[in-house]
C-alpha atoms as a PDB file:
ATOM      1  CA  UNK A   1       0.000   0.000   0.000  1.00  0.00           C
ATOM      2  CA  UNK A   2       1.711   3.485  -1.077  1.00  0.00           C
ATOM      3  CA  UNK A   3      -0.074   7.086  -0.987  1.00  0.00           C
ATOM      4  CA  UNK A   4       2.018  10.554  -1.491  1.00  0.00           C
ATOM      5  CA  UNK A   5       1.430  13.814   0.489  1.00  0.00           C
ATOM      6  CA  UNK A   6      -2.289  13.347   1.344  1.00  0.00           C
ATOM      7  CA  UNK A   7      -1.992  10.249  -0.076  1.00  0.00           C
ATOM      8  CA  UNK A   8       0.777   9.495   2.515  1.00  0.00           C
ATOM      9  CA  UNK A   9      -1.594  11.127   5.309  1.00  0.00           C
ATOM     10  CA  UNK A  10      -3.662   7.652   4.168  1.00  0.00           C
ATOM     11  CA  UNK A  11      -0.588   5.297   4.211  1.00  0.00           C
ATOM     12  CA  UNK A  12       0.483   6.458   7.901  1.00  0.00           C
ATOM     13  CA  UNK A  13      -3.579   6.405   9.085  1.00  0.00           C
ATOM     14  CA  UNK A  14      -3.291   3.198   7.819  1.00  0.00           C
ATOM     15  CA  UNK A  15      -0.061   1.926   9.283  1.00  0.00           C
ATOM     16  CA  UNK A  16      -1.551   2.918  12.471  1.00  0.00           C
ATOM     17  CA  UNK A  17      -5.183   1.034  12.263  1.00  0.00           C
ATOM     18  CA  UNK A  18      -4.254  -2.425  10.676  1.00  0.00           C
ATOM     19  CA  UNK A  19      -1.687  -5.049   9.887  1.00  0.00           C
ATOM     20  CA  UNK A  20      -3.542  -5.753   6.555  1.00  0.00           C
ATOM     21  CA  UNK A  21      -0.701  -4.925   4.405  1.00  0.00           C
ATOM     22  CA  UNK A  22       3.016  -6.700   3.719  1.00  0.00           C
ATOM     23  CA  UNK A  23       4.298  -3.583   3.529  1.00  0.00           C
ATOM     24  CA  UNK A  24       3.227   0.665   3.035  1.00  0.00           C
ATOM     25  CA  UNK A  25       4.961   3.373   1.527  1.00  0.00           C
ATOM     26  CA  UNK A  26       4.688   6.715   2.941  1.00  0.00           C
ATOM     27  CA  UNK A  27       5.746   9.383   0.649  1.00  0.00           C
ATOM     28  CA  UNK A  28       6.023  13.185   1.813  1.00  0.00           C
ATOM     29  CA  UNK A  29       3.257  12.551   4.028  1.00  0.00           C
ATOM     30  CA  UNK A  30       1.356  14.385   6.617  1.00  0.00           C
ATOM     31  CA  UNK A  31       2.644  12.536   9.940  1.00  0.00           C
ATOM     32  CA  UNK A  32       2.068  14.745  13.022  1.00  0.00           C
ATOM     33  CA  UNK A  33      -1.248  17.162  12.076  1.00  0.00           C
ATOM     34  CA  UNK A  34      -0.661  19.449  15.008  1.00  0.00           C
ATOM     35  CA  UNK A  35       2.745  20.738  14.080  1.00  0.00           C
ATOM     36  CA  UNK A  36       2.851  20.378  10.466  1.00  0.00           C
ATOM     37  CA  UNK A  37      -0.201  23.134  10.034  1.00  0.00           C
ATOM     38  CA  UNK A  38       2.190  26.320  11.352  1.00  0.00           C
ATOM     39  CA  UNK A  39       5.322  24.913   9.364  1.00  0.00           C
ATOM     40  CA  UNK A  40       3.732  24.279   6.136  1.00  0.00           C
ATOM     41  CA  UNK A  41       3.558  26.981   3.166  1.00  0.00           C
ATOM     42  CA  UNK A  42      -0.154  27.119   3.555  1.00  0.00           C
ATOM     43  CA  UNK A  43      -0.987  27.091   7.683  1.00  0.00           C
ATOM     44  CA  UNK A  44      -3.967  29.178   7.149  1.00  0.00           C
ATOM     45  CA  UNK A  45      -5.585  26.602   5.490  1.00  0.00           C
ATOM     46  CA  UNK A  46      -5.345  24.398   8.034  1.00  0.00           C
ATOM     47  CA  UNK A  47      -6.248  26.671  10.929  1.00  0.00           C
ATOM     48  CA  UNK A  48      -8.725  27.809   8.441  1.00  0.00           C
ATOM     49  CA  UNK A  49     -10.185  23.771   8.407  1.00  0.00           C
ATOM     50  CA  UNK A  50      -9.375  22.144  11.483  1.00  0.00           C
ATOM     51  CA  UNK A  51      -9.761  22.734  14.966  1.00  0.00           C
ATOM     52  CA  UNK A  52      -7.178  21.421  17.391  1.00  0.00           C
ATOM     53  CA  UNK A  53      -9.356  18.738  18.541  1.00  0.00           C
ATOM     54  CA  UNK A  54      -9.640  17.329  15.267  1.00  0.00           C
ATOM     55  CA  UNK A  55      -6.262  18.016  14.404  1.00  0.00           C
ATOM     56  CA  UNK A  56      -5.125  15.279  17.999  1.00  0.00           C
ATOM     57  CA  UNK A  57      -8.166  13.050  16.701  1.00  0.00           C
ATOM     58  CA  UNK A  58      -6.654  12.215  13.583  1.00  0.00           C
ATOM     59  CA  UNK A  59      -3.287  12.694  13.714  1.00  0.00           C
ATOM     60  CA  UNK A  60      -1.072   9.358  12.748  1.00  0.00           C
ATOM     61  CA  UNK A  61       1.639  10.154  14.866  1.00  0.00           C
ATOM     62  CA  UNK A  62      -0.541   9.577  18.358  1.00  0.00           C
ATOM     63  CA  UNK A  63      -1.071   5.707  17.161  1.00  0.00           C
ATOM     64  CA  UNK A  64       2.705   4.894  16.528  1.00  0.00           C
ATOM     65  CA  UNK A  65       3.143   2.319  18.952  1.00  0.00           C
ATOM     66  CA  UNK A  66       0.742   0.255  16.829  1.00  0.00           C
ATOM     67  CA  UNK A  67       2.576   0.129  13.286  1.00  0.00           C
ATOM     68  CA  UNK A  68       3.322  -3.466  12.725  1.00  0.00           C
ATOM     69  CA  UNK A  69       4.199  -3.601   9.191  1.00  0.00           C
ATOM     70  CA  UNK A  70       7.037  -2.525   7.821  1.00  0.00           C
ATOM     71  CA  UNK A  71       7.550   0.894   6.120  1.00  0.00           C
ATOM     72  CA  UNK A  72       9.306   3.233   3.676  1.00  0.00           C
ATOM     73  CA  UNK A  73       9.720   6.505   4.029  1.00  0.00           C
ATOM     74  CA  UNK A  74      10.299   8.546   1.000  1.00  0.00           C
ATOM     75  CA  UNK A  75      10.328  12.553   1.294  1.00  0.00           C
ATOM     76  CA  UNK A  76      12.110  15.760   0.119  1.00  0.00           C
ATOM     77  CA  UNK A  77      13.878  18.151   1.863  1.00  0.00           C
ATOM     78  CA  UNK A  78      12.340  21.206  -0.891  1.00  0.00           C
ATOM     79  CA  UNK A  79       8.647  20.097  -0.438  1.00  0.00           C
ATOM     80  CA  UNK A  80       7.086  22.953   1.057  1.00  0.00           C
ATOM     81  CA  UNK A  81       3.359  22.135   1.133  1.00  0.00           C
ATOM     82  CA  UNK A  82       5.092  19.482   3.540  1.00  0.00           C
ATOM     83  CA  UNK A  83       7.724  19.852   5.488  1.00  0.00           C
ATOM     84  CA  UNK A  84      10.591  17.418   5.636  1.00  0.00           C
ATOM     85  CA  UNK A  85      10.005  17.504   8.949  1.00  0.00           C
ATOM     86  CA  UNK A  86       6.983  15.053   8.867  1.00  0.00           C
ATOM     87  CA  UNK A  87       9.322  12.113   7.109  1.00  0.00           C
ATOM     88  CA  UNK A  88      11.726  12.780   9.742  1.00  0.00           C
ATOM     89  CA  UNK A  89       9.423  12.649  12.455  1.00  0.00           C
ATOM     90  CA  UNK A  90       7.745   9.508  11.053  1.00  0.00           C
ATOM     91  CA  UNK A  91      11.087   8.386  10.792  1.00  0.00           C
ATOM     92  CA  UNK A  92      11.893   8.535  14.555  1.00  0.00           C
ATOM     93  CA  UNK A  93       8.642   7.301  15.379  1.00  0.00           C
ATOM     94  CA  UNK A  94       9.613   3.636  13.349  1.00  0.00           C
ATOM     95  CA  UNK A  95      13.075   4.260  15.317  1.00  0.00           C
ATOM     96  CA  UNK A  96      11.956   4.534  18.640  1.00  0.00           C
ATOM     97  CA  UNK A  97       8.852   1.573  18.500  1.00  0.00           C
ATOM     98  CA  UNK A  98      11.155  -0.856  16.892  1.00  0.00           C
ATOM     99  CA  UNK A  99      11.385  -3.901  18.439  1.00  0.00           C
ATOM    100  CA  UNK A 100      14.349  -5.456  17.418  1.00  0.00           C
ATOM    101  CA  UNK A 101      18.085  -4.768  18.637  1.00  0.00           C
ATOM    102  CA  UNK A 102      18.447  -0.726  17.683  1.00  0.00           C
ATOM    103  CA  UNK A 103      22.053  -1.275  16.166  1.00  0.00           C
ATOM    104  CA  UNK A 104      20.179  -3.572  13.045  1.00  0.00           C
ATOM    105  CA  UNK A 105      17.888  -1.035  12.698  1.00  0.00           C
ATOM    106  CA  UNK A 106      17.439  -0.588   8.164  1.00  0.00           C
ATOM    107  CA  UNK A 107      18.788   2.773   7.357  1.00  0.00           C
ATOM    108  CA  UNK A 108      19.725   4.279   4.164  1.00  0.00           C
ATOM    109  CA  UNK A 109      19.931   7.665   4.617  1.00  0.00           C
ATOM    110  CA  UNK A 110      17.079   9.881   6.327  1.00  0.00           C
ATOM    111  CA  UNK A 111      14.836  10.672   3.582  1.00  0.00           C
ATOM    112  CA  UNK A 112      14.688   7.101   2.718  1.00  0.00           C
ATOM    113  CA  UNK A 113      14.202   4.204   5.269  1.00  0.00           C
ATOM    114  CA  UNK A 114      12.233   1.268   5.834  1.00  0.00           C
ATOM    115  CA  UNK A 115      11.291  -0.633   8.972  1.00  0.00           C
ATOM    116  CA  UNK A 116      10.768  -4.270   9.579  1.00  0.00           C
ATOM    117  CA  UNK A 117       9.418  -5.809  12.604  1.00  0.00           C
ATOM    118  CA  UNK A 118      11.035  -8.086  14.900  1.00  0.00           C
ATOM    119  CA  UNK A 119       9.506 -11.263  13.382  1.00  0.00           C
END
């Protein structure tokens, strides 16, 4: 399963409700809602749409602990509708809930990393 910026919104949603897929790609997605709206190019759309309550209601990054399958991260560090930021945050999130021994942890660089699960 693969979705790009709101797409990737999707992918991350996803990663955080079910184990359904073998694998998701999350590319220059939206991965923390409550601080990507004042560091994107376009934060008064958001404030304009989205309270704060339904900004911590559906926000990916507040069901991390429950991503099971593993993920790619793809994003750009000139993508200004959204932030590099959210890949790197994603990125930490896979870091810091993986289970397996943090020194095997899959990197390639930080715009581009997958995670696999300890099984």
């Amino acid at each position: 399963m693969m979705g790009g910026s709101f797409g990737g919104y999707m992918a991350n949603w996803i990663a955080t409700h079910t184990d359904r897929f073998q694998g998701i790609v999350s590319h220059a997605s939206l991965w923390n809602l409550t601080s990507f709206g004042p560091s994107t190019d376009a934060a008064w759309y958001w404030k304009r749409e989205f309270s704060q309550e339904m900004l911590e209601a559906n926000s990916p990054h507040a069901f991390a602990d429950r991503i099971v399958t593993p993920m790619l991260v793809i994003h750009g560090d000139k993508d200004y509708r959204v932030p590099i930021s959210e890949g790197l945050s994603l990125w930490w999130a896979l870091n810091e809930h993986y289970d397996g021994d943090p020194a095997e942890f899959p990197t390639g660089s930080c715009t581009s990393l997958t995670r696999t699960t300890g099984s």
